[in-house]
N, C-alpha and C. Protein backbone atom coordinates (compact mmCIF):
# COMPACT_ATOMS: atom_id res chain seq x y z
N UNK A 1 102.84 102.08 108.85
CA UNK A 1 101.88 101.10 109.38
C UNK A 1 100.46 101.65 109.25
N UNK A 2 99.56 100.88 109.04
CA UNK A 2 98.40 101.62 108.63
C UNK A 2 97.37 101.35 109.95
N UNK A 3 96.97 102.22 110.07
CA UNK A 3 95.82 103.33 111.32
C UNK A 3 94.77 102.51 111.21
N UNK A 4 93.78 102.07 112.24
CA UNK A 4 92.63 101.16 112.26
C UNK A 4 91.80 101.60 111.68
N UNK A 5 91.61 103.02 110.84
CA UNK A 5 90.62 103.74 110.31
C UNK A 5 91.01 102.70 108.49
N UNK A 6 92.33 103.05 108.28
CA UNK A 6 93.02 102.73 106.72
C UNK A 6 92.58 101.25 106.84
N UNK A 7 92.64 100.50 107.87
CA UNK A 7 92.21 98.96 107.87
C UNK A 7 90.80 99.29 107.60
N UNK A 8 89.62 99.52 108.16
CA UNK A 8 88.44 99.40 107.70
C UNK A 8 87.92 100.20 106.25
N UNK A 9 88.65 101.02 106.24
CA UNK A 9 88.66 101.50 104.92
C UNK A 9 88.97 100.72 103.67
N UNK A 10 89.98 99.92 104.09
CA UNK A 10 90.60 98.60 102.73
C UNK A 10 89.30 98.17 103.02
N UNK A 11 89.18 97.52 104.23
CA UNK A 11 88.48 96.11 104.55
C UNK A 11 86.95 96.73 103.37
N UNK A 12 86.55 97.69 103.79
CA UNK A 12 85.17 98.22 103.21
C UNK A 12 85.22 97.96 101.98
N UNK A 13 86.37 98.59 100.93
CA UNK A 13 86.56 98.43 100.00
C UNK A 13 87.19 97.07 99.28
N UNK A 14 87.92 96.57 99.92
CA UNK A 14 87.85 94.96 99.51
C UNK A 14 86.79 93.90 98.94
N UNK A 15 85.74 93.99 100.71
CA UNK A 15 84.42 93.73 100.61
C UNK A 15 83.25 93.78 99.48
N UNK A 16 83.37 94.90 98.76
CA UNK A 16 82.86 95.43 97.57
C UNK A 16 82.75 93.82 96.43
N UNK A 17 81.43 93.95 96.02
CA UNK A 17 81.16 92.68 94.81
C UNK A 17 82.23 93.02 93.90
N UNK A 18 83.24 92.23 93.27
CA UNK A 18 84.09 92.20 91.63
C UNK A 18 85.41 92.62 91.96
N UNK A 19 85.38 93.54 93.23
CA UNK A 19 86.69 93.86 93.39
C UNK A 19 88.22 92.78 94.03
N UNK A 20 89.23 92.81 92.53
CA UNK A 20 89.83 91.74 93.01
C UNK A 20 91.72 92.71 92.80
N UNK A 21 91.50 93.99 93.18
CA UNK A 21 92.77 94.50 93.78
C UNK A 21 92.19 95.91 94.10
N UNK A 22 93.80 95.96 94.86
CA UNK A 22 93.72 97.50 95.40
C UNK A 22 94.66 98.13 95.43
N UNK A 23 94.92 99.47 95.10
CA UNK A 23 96.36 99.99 95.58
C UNK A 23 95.80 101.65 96.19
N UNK A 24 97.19 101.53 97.06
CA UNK A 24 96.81 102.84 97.61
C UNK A 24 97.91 104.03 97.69
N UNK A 25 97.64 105.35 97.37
CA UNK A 25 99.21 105.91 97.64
C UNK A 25 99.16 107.24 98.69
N UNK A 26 100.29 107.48 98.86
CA UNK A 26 99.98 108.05 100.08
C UNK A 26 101.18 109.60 99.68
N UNK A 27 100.46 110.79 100.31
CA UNK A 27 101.05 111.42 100.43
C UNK A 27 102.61 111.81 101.18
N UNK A 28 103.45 113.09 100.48
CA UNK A 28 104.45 113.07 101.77
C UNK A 28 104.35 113.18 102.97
N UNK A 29 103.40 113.72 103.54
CA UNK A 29 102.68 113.48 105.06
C UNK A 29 102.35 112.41 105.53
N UNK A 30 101.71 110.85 104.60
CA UNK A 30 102.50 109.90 104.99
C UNK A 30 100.08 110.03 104.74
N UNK A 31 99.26 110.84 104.46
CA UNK A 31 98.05 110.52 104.24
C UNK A 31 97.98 109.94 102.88
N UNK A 32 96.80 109.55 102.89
CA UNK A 32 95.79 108.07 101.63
C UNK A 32 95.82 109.12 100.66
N UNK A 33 96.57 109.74 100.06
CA UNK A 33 96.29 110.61 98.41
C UNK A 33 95.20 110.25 97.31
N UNK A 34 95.47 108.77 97.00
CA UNK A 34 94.71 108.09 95.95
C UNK A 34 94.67 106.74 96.02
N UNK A 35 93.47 106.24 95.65
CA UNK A 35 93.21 105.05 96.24
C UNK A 35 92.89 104.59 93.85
N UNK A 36 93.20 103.07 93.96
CA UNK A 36 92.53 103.02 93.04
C UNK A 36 92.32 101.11 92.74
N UNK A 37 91.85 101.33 91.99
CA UNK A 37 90.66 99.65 92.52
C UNK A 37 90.50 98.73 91.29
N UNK A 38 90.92 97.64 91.28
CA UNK A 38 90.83 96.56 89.87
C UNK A 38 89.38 96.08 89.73
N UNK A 39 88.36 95.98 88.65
CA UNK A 39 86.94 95.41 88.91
C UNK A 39 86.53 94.46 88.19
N UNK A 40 85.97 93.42 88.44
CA UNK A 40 85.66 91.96 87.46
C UNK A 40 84.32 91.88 87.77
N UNK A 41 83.02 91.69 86.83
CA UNK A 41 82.02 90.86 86.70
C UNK A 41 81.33 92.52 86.33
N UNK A 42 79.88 92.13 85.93
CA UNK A 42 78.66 92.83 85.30
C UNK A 42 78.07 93.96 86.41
N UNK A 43 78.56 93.89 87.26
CA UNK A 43 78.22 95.22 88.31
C UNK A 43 79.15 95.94 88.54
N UNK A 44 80.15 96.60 87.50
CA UNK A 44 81.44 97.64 87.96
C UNK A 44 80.83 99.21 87.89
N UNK A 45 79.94 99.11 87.16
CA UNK A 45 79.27 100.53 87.58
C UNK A 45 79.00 101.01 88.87
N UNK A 46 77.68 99.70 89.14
CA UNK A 46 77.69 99.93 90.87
C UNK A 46 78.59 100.39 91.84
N UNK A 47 79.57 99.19 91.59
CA UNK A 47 80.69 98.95 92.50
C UNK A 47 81.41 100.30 92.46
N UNK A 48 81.69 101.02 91.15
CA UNK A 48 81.94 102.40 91.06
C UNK A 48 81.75 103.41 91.95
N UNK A 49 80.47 103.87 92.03
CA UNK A 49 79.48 104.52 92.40
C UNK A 49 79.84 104.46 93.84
N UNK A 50 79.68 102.68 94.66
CA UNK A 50 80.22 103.01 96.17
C UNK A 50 81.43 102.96 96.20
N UNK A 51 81.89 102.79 95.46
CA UNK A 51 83.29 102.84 95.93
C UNK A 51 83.75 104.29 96.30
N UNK A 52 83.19 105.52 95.34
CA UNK A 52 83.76 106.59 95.52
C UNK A 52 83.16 107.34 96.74
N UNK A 53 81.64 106.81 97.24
CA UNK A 53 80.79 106.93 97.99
C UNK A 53 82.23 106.55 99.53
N UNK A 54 82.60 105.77 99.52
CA UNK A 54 83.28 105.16 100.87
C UNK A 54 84.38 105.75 101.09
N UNK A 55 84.80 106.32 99.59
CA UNK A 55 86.71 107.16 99.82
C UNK A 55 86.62 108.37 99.98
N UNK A 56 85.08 108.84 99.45
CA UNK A 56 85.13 110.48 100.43
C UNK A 56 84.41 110.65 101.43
N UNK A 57 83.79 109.27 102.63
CA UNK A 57 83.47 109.31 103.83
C UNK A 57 84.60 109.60 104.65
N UNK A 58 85.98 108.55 104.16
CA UNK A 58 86.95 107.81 104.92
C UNK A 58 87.78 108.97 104.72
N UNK A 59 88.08 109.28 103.52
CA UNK A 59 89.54 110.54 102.50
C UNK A 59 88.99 111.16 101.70
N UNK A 60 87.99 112.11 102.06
CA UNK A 60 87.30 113.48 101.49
C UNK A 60 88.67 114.39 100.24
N UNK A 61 90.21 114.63 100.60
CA UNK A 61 90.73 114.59 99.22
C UNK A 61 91.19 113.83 98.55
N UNK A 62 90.88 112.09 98.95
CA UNK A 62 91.74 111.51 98.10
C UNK A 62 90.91 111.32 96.70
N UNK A 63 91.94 110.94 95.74
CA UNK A 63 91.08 110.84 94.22
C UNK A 63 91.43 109.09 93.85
N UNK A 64 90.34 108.43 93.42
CA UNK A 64 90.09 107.19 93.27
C UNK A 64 90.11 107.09 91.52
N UNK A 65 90.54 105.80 91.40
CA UNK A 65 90.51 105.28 89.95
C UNK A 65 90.30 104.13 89.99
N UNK A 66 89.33 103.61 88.92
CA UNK A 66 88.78 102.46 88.81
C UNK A 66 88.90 101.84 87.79
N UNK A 67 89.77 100.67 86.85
CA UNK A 67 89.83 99.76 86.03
C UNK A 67 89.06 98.09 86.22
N UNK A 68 88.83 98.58 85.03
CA UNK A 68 87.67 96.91 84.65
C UNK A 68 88.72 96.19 84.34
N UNK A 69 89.09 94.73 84.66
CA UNK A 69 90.07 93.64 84.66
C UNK A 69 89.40 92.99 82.91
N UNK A 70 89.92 93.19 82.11
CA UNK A 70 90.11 92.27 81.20
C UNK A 70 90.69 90.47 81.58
N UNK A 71 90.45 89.67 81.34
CA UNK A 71 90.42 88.24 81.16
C UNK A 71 90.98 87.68 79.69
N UNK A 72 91.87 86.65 80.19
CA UNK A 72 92.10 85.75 78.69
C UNK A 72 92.57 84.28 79.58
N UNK A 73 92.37 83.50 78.34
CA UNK A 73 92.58 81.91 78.38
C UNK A 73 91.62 81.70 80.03
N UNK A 74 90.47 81.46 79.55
CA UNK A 74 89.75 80.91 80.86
C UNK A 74 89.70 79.82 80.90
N UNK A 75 89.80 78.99 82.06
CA UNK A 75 89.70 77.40 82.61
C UNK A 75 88.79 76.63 83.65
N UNK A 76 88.77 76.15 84.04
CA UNK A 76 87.61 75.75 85.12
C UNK A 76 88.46 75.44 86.20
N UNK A 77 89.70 75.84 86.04
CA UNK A 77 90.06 76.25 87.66
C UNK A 77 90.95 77.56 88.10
N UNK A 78 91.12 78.04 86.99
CA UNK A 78 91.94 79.91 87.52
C UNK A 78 91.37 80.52 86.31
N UNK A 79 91.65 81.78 86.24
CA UNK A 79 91.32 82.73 84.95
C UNK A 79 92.83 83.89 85.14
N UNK A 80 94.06 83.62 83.92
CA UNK A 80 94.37 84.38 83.92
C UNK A 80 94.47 85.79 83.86
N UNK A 81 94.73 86.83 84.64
CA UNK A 81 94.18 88.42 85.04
C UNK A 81 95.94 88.99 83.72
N UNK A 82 94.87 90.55 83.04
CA UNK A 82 95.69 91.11 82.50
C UNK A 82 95.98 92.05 83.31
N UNK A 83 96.86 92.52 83.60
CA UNK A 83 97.14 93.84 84.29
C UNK A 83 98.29 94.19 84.48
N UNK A 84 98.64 95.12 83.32
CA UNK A 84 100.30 95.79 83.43
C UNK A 84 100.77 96.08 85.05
N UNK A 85 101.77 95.81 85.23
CA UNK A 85 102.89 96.03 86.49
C UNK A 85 102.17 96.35 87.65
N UNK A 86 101.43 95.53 87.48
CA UNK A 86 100.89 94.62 89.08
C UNK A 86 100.85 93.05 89.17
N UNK A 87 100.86 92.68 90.44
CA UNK A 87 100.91 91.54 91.09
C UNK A 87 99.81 91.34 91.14
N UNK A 88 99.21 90.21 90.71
CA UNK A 88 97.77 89.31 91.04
C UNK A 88 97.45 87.68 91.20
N UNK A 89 96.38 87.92 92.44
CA UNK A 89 96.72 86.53 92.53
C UNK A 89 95.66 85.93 91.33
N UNK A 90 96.25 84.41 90.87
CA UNK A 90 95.75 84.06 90.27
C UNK A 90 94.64 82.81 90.63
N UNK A 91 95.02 81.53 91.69
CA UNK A 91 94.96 80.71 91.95
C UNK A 91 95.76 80.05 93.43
N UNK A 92 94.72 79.40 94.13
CA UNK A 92 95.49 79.55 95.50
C UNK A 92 94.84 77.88 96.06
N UNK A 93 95.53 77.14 96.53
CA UNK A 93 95.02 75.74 96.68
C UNK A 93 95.77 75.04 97.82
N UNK A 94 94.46 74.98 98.79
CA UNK A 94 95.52 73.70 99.98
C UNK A 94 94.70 72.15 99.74
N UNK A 95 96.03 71.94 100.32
CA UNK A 95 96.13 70.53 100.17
C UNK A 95 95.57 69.63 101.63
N UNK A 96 94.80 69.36 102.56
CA UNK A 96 94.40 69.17 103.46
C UNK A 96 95.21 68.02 104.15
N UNK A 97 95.27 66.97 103.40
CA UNK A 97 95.99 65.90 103.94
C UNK A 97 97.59 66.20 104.18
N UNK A 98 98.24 66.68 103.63
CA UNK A 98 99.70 67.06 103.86
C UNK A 98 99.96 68.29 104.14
N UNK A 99 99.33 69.43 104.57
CA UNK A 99 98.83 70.58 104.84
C UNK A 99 99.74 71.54 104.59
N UNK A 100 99.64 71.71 103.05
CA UNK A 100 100.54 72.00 101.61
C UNK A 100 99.37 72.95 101.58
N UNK A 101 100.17 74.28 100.92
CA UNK A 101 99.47 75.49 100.17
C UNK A 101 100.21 75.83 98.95
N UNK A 102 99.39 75.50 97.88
CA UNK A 102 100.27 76.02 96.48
C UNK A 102 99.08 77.44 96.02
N UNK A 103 100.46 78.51 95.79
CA UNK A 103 99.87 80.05 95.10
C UNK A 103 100.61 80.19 94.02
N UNK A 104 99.22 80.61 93.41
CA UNK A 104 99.91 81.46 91.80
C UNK A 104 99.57 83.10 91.60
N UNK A 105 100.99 83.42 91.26
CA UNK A 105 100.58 84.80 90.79
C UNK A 105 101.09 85.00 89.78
N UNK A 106 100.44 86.44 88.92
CA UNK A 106 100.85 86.74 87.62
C UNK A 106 101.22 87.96 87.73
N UNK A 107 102.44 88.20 86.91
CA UNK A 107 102.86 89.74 86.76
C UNK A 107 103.75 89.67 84.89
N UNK A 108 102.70 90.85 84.38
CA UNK A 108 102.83 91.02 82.89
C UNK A 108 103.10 89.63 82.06
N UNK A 109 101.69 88.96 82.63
CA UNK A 109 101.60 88.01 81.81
C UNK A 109 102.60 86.67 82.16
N UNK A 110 103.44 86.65 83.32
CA UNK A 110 104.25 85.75 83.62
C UNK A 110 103.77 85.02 84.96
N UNK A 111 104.25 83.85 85.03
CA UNK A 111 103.04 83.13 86.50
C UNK A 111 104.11 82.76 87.64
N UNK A 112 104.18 82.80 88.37
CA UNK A 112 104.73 82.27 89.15
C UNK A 112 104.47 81.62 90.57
N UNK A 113 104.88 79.90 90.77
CA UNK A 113 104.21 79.30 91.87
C UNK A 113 104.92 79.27 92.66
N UNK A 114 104.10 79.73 94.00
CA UNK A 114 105.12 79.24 95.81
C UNK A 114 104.21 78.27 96.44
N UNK A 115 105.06 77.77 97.17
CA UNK A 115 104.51 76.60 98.57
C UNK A 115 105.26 77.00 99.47
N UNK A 116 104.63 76.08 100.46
CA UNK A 116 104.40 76.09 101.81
C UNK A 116 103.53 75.17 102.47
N UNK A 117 104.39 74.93 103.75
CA UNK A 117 103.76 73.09 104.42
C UNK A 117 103.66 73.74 105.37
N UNK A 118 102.94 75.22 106.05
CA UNK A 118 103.27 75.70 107.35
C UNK A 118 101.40 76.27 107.35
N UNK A 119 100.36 75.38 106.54
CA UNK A 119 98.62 75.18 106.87
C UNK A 119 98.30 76.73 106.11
N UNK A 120 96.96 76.74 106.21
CA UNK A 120 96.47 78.10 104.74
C UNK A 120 96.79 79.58 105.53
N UNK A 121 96.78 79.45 106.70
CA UNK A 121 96.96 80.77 107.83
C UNK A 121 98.44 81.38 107.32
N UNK A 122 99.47 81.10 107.88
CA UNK A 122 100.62 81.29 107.49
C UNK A 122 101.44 80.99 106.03
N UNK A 123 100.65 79.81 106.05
CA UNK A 123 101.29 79.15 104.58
C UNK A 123 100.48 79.89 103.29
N UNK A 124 99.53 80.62 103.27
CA UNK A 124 99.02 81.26 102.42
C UNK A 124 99.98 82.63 102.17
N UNK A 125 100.52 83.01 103.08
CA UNK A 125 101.85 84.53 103.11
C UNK A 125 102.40 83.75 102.63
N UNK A 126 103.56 82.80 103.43
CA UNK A 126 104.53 82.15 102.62
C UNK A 126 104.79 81.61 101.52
N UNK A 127 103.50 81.30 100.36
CA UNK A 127 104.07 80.32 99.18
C UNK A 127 103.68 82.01 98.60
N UNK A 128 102.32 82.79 99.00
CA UNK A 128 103.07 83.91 98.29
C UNK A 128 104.25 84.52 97.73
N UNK A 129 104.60 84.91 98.46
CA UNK A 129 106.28 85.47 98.92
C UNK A 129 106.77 84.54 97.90
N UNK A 130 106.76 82.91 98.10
CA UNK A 130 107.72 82.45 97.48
C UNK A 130 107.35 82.53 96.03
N UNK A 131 106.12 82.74 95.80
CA UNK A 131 105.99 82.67 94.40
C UNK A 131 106.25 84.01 93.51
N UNK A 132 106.23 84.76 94.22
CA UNK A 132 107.00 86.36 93.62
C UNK A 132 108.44 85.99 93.62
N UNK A 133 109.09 85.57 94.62
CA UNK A 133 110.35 85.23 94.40
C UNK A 133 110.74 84.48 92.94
N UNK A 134 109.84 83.36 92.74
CA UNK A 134 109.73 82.80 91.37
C UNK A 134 109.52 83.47 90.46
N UNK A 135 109.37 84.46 90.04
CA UNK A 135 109.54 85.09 89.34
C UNK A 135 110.12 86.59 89.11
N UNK A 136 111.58 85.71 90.13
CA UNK A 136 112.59 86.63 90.07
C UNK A 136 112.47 88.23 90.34
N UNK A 137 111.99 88.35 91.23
CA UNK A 137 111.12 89.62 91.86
C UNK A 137 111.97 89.60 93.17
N UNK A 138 112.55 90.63 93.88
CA UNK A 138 113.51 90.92 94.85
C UNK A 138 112.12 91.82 95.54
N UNK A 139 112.46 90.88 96.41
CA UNK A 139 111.04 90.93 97.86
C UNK A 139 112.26 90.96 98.94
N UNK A 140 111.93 92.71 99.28
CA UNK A 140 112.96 92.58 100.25
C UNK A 140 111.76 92.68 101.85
N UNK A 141 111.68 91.70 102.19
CA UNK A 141 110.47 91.71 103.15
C UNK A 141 110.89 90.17 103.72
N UNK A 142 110.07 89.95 104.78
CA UNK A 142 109.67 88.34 105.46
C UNK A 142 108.65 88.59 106.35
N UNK A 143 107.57 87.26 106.31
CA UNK A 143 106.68 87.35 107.09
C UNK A 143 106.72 87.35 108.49
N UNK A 144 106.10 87.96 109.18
CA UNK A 144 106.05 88.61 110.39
C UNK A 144 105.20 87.67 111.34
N UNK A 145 103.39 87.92 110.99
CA UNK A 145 102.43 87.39 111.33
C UNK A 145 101.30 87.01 109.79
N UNK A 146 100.76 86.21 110.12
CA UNK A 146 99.26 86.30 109.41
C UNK A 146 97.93 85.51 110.66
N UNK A 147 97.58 86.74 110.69
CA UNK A 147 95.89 86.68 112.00
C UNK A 147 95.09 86.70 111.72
N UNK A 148 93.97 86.22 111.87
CA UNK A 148 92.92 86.79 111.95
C UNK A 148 92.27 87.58 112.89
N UNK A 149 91.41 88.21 112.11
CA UNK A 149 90.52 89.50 113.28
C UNK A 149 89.18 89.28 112.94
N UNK A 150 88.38 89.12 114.55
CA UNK A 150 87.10 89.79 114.60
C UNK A 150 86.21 91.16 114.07
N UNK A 151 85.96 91.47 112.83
CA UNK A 151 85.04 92.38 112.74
C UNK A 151 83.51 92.11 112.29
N UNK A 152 82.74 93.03 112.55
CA UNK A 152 81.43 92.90 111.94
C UNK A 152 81.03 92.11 110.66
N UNK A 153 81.83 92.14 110.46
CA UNK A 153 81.74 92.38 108.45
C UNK A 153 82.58 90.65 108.45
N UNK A 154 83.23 90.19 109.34
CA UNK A 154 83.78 88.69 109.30
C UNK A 154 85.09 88.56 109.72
N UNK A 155 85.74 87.84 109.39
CA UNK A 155 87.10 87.25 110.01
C UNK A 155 88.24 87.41 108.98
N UNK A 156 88.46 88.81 108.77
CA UNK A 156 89.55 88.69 107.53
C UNK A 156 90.66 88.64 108.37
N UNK A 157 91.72 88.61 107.28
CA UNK A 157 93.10 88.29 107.43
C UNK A 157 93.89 89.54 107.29
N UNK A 158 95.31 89.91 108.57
CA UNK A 158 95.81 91.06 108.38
C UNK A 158 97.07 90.19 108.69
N UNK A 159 98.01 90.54 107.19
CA UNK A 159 99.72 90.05 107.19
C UNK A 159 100.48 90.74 107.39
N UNK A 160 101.69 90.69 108.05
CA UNK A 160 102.76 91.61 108.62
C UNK A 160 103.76 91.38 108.00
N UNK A 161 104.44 92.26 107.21
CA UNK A 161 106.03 92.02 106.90
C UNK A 161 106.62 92.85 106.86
N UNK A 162 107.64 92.70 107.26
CA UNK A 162 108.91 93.47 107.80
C UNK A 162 109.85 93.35 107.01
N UNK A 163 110.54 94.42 106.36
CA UNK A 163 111.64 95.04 105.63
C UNK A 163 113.09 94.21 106.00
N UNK A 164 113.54 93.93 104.90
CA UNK A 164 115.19 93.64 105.74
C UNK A 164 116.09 95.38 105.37
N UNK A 165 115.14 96.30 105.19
CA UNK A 165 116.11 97.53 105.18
C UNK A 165 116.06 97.93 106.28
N UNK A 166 115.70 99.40 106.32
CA UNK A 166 115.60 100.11 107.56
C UNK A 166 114.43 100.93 107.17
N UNK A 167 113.20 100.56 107.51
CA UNK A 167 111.79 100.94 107.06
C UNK A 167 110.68 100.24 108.30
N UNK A 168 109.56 100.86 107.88
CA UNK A 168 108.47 100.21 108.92
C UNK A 168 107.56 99.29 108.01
N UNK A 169 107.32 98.51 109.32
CA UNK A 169 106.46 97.06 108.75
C UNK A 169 104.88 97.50 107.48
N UNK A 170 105.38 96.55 106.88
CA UNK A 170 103.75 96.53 105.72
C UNK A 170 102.79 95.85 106.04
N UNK A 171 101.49 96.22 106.40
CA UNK A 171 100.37 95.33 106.21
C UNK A 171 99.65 95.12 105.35
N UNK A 172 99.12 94.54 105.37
CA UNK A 172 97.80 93.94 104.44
C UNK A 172 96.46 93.32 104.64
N UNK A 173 95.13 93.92 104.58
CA UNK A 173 94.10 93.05 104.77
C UNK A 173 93.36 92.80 103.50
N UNK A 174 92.69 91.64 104.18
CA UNK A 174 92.09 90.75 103.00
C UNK A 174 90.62 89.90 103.86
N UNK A 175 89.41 89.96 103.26
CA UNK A 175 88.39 88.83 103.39
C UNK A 175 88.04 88.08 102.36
N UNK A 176 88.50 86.49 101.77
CA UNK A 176 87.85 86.31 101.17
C UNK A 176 87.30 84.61 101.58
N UNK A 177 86.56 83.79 100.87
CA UNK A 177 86.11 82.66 101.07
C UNK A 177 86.65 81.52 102.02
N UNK A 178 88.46 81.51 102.22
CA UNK A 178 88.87 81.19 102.82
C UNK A 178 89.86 81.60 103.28
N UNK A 179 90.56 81.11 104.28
CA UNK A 179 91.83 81.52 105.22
C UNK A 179 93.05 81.76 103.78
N UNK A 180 93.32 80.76 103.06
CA UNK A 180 94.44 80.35 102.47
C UNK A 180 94.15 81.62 101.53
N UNK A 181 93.43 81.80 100.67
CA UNK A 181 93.16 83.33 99.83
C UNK A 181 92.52 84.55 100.57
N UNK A 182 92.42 84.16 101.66
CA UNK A 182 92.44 85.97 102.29
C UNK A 182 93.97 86.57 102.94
N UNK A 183 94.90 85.27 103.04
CA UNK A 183 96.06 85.36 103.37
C UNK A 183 96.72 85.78 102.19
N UNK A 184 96.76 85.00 101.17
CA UNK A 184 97.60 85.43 100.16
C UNK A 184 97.15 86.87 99.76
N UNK A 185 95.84 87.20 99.31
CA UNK A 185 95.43 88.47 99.08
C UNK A 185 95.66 89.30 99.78
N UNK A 186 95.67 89.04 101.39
CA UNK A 186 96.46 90.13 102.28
C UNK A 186 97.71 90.57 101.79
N UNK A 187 98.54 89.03 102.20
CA UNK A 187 100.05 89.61 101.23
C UNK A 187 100.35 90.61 100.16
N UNK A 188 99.59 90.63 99.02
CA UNK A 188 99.41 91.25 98.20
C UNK A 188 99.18 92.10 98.45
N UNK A 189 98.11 92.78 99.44
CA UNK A 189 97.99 93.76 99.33
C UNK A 189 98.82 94.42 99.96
N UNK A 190 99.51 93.86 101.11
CA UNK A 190 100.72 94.65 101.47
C UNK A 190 102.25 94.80 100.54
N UNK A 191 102.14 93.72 99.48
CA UNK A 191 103.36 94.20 98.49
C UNK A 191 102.98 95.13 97.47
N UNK A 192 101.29 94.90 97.07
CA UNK A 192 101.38 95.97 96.23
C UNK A 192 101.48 97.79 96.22
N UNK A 193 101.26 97.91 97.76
CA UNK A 193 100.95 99.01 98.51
C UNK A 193 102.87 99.72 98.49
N UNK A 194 103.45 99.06 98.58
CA UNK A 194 104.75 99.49 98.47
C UNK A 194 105.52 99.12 97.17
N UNK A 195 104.64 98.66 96.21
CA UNK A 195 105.47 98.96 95.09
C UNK A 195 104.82 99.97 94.14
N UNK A 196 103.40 100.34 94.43
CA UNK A 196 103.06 101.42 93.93
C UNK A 196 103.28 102.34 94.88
N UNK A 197 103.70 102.61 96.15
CA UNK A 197 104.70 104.23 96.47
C UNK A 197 106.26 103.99 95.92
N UNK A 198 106.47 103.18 95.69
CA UNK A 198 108.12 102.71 95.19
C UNK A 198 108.04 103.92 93.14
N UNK A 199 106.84 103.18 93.03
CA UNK A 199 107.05 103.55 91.48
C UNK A 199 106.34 105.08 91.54
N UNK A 200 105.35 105.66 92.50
CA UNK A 200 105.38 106.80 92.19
C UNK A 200 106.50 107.92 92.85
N UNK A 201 107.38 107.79 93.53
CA UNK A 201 108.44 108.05 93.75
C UNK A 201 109.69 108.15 93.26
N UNK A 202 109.60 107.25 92.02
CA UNK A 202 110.84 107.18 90.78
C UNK A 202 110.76 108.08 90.34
């Protein structure tokens, strides 16, 4: 479970202009080892620069890595993301009148959509989830909570899910424009956080 320090630490780094992932790994002591960060638009230098500025305020040994997001087939309503064996969201949309949330995510180039009729708070975790499921992805997890929290910095979103093994709960935070994509991006960030200690552990 991650420490209110590791929450403002994402949150800081989330926050950051271009940045549209995160992963983090953690030592056998169970500390932030390496943090490393996906970057989109004409300021990744910058964004560079603090980024490494914030991970040796927060994790003085952890070591950070930073990739620029390549783009293909752009549209005027998603931009498919390249990025080997990660989860990204692509596209995230509620529906107001029937209070429907449809999410897309992509993994190696493959898309997959979830819904959910349960409003952008909750229903933003849930069509997640379901849309990894769509693409046949064994999510051994279920949603817990999705909240919001008061901080300085705004009202992001922290998602809870809980293991059907015998493990401790994953979180995830996220701020972005709205409830329905700071939820899903939460999600994410709590699945991607355990499938990159999953794969450096193989």
């Amino acid at each position: 479970m991650m420490s209110p320090t590791e929450e403002d630490f994402e949150l800081e780094l989330r926050a950051l202009p271009g940045v549209v992932n995160m992963g983090v790994r953690y030592s056998d002591k169970g500390d932030v080892d390496a943090v490393s960060l996906v970057v989109q638009g004409p300021d990744a230098a910058t964004v560079r620069v603090v980024a490494k500025q914030i991970v040796s305020l927060y994790f003085p040994s952890a070591t950070i890595s930073i990739e620029e997001m390549k783009t293909i087939a752009p549209s005027n309503t998603a931009t498919t993301l390249v990025m080997a064996n990660r989860i990204t969201l692509v596209r995230a949309d509620f529906n107001s009148h029937v209070g429907s949330c449809e999410v897309h995510v992509t993994l190696n180039g493959r898309i997959g959509i979830g819904h959910s009729k349960n409003g952008p708070l909750i229903g933003g975790a849930e069509a997640t989830l379901d849309a990894l499921r769509h693409l046949d992805l064994e999510v051994p997890f279920y949603l817990v909570s999705s909240i919001n929290i008061a901080t300085s910095r705004g009202w992001p979103v922290i998602v809870t899910l809980r293991p059907t093994f015998n493990d401790v709960d994953r979180l995830g935070i996220a701020q972005a424009d709205t409830e329905l994509l700071s939820s899903a991006k939460a999600t994410l960030s709590a699945l991607n956080r355990f499938l990159d200690r999953a794969t450096s552990e193989a």
